[in-house]
C-alpha atoms as a PDB file:
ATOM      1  CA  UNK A   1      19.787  21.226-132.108  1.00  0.00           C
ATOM      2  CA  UNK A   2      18.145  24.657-130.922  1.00  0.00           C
ATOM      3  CA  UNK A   3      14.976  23.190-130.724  1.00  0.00           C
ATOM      4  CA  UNK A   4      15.873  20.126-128.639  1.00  0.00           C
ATOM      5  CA  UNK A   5      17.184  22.694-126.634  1.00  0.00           C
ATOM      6  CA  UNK A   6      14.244  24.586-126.370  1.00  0.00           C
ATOM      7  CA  UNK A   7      11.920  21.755-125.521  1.00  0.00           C
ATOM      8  CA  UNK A   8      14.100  20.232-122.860  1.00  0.00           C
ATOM      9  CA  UNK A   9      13.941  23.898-120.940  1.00  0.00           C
ATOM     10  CA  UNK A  10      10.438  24.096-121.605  1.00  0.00           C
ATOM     11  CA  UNK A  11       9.627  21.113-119.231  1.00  0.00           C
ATOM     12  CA  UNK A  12      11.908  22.149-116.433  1.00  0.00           C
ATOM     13  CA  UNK A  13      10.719  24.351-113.639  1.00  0.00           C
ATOM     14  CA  UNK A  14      12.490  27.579-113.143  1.00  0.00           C
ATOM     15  CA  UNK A  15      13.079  29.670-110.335  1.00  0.00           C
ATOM     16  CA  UNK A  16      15.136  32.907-109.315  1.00  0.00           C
ATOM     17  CA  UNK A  17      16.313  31.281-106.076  1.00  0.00           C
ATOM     18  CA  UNK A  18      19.916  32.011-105.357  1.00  0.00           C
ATOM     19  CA  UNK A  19      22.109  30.230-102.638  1.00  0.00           C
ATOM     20  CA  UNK A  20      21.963  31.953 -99.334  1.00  0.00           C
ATOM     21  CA  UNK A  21      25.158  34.261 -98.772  1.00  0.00           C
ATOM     22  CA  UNK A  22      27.576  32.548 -96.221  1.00  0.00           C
ATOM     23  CA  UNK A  23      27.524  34.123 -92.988  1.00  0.00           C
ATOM     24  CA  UNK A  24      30.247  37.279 -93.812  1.00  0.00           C
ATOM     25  CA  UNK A  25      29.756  39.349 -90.148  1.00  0.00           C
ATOM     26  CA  UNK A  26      32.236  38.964 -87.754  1.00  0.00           C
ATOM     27  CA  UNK A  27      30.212  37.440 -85.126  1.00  0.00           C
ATOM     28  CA  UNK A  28      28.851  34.345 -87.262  1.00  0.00           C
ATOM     29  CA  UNK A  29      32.213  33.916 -88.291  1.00  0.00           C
ATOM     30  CA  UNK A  30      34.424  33.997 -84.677  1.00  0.00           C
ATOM     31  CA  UNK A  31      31.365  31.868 -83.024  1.00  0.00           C
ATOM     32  CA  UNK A  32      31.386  29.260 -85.941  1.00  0.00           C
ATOM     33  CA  UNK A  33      35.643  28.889 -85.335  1.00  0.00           C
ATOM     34  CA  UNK A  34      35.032  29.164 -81.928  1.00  0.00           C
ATOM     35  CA  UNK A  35      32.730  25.948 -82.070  1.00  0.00           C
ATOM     36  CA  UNK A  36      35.051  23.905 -83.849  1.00  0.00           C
ATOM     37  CA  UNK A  37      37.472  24.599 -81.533  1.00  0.00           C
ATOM     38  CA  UNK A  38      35.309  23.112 -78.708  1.00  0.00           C
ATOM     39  CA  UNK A  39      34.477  20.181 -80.596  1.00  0.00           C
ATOM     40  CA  UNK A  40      38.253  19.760 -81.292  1.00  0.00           C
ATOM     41  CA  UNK A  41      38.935  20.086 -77.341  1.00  0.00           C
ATOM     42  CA  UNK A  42      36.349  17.661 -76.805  1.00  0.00           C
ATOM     43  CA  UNK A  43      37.679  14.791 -79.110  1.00  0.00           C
ATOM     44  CA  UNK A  44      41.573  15.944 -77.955  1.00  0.00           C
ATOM     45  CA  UNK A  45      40.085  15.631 -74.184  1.00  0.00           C
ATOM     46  CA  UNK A  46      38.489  11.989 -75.182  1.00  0.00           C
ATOM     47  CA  UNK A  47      41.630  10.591 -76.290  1.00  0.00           C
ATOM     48  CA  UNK A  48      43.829  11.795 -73.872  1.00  0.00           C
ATOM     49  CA  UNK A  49      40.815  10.010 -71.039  1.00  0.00           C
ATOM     50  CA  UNK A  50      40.762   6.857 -73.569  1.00  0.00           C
ATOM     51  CA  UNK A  51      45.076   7.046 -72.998  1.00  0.00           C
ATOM     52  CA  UNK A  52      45.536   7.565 -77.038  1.00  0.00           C
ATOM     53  CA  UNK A  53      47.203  10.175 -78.666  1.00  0.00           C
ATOM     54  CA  UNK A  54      44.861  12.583 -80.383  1.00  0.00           C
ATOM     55  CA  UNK A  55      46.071  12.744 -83.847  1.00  0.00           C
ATOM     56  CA  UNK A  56      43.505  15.601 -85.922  1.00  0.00           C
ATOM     57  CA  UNK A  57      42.763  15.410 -89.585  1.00  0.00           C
ATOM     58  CA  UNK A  58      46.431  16.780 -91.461  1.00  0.00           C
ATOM     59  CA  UNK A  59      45.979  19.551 -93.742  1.00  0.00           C
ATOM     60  CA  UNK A  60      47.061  20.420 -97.614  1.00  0.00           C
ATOM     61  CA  UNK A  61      50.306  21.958 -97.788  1.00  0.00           C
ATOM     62  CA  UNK A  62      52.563  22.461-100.694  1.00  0.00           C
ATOM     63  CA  UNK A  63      56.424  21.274 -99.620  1.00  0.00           C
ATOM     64  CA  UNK A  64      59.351  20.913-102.374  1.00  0.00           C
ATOM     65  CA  UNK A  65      60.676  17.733-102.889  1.00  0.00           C
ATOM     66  CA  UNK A  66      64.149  16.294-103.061  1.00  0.00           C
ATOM     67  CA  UNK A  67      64.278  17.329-106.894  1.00  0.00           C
ATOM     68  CA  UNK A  68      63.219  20.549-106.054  1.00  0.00           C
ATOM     69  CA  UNK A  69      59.614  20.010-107.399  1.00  0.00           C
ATOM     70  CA  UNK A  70      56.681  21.882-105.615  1.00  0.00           C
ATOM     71  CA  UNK A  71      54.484  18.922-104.397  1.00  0.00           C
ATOM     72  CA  UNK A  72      51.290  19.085-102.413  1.00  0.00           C
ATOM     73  CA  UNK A  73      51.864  16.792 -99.267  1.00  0.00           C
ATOM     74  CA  UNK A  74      49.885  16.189 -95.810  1.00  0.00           C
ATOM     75  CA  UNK A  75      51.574  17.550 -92.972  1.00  0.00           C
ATOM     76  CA  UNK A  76      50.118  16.958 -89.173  1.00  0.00           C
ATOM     77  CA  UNK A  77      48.016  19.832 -87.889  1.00  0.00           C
ATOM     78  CA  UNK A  78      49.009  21.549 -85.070  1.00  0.00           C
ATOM     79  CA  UNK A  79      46.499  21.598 -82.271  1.00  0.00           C
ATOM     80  CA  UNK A  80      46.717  23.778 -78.839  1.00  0.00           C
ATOM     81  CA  UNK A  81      45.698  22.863 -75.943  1.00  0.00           C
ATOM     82  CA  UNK A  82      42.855  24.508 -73.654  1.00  0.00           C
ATOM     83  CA  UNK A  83      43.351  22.990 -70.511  1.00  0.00           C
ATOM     84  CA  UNK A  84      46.049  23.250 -67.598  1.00  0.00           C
ATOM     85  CA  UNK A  85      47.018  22.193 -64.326  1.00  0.00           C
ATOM     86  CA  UNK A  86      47.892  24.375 -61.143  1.00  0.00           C
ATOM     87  CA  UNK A  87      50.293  23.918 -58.631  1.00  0.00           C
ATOM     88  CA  UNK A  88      46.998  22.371 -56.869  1.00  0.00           C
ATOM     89  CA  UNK A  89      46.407  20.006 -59.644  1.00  0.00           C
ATOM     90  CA  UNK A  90      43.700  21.626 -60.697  1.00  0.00           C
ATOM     91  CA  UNK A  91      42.117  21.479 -64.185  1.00  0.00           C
ATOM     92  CA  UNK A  92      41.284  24.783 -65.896  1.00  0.00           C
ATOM     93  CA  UNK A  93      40.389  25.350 -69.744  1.00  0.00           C
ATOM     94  CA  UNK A  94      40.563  28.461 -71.285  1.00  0.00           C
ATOM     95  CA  UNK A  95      38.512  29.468 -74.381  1.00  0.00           C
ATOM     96  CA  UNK A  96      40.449  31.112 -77.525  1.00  0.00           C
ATOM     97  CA  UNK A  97      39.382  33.695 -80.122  1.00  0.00           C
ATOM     98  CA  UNK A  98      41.903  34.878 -82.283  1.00  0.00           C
ATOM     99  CA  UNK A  99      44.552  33.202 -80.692  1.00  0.00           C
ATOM    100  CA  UNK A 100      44.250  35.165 -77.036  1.00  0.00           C
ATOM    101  CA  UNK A 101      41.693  33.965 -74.367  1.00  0.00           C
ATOM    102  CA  UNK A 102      38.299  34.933 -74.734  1.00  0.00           C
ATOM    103  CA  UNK A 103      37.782  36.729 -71.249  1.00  0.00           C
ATOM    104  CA  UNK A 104      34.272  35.616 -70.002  1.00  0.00           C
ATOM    105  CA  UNK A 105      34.222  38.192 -67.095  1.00  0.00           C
ATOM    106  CA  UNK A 106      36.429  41.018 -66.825  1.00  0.00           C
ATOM    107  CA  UNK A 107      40.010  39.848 -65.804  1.00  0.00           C
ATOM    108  CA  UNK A 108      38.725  35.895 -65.614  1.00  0.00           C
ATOM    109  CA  UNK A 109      39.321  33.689 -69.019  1.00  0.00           C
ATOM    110  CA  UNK A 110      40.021  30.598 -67.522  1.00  0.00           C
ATOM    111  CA  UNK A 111      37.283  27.976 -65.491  1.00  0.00           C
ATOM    112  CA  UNK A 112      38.006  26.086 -62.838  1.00  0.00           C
ATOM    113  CA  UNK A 113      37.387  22.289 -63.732  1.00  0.00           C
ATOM    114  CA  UNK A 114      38.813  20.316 -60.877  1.00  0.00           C
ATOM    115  CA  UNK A 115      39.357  16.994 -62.704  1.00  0.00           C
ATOM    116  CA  UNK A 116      39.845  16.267 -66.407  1.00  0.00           C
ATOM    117  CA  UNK A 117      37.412  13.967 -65.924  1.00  0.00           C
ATOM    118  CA  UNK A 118      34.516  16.644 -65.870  1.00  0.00           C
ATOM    119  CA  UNK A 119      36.190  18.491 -69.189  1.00  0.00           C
ATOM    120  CA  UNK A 120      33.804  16.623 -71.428  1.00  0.00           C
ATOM    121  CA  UNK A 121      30.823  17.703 -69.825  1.00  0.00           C
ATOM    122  CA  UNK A 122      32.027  21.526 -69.139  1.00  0.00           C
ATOM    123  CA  UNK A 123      32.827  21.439 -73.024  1.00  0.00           C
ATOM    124  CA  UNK A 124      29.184  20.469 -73.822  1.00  0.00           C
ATOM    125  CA  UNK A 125      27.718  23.187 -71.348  1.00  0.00           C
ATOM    126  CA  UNK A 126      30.171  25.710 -73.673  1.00  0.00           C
ATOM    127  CA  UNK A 127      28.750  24.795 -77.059  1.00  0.00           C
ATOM    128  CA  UNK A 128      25.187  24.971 -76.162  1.00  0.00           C
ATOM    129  CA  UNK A 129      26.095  28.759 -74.702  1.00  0.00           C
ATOM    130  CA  UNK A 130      28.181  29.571 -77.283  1.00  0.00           C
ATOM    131  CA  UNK A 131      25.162  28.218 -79.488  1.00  0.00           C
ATOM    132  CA  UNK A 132      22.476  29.872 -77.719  1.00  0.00           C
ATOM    133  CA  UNK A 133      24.216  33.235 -77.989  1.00  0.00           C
ATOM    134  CA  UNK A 134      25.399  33.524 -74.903  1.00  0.00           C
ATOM    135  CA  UNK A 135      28.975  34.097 -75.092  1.00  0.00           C
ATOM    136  CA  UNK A 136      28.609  36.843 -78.059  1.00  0.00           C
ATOM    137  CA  UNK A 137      29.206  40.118 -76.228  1.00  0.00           C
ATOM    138  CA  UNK A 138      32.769  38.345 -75.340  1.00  0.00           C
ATOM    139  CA  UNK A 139      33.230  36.627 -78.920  1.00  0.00           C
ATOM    140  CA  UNK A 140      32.078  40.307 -80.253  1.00  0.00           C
ATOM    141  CA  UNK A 141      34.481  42.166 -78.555  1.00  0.00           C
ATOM    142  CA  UNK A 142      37.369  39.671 -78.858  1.00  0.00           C
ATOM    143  CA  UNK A 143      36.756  39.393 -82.984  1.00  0.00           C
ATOM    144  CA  UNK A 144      36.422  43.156 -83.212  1.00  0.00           C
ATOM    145  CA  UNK A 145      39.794  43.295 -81.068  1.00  0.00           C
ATOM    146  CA  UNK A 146      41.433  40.893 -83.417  1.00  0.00           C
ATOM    147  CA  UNK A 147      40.145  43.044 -86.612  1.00  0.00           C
ATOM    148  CA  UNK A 148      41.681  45.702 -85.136  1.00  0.00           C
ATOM    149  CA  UNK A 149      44.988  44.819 -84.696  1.00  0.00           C
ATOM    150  CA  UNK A 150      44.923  43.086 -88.323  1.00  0.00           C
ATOM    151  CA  UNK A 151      44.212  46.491 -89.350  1.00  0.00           C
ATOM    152  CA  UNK A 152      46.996  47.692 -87.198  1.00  0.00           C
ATOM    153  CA  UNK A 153      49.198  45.505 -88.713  1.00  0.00           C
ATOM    154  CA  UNK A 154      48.511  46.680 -91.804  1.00  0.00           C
ATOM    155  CA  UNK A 155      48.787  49.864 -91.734  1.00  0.00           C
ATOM    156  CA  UNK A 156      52.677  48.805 -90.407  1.00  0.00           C
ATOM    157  CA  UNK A 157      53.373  46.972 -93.510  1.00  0.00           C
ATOM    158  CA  UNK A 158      52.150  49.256 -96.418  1.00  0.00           C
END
């Protein structure tokens, strides 16, 4: 049996290759969450246009049942919304990292739309930034921010 073994390895090509570490920085991470937010915002913005209720994929969760059994159910996901209206009836849509809004300016996290109409479009312009980069000094700071009060908090509970 050791031999068969043998032989089969023998014809098989070997390598040291090893799968590429998944991105673990910060950065990679906050802009990769940040991007599926946008996409999510983009198909939630598409329904509500289209007049159908956005309904997003429902998630694993473990509930206990009538007899008291653990049981591993799907429950709806919970999805917030990045656009409001003024007093004007004007659209805005604000960008989240970590839950807060990612402030693209000092003091200025939301941007002006006008009409939900255009949200589509102005979501597409904000994953080719985000994309090309040029949102990370914002995502940076805002990720770091969020490290550091999950540090905080912590600290509070040991």
């Amino acid at each position: 049996m050791k031999e068969m073994q043998m032989s089969v390895l023998k014809t098989l090509k070997l390598s040291a290759a090893a799968p590429a570490a998944s991105a673990n920085d910060p950065l990679s991470r906050a802009r990769e969450k940040l991007l599926g937010q946008l996409a999510e915002q983009k198909d939630m913005v598409s329904a509500t246009l289209e007049g159908r209720l956005y309904e997003p994929p429902k998630v694993a969760a473990i509930r206990k049942n009538a007899a008291g059994e653990r049981v591993r159910v799907e429950v709806p996901r919970r999805v917030r919304k990045g656009w409001f209206q003024d007093e004007a009836g004007t659209v805005h849509f604000m960008m989240r990292v970590g839950g807060r809004p990612l402030d693209l300016q000092p003091g200025k996290a939301a941007i002006s739309i006008g009409s939900l109409d255009k949200l589509p479009g102005t979501l597409d312009a904000l994953i080719s930034a985000v994309r090309a980069g040029e949102l990370d000094p914002q995502i940076k700071e805002a990720a770091a921010a969020r490290g550091l009060m999950m540090a905080e908090r912590r600290k509070k509970a040991a």
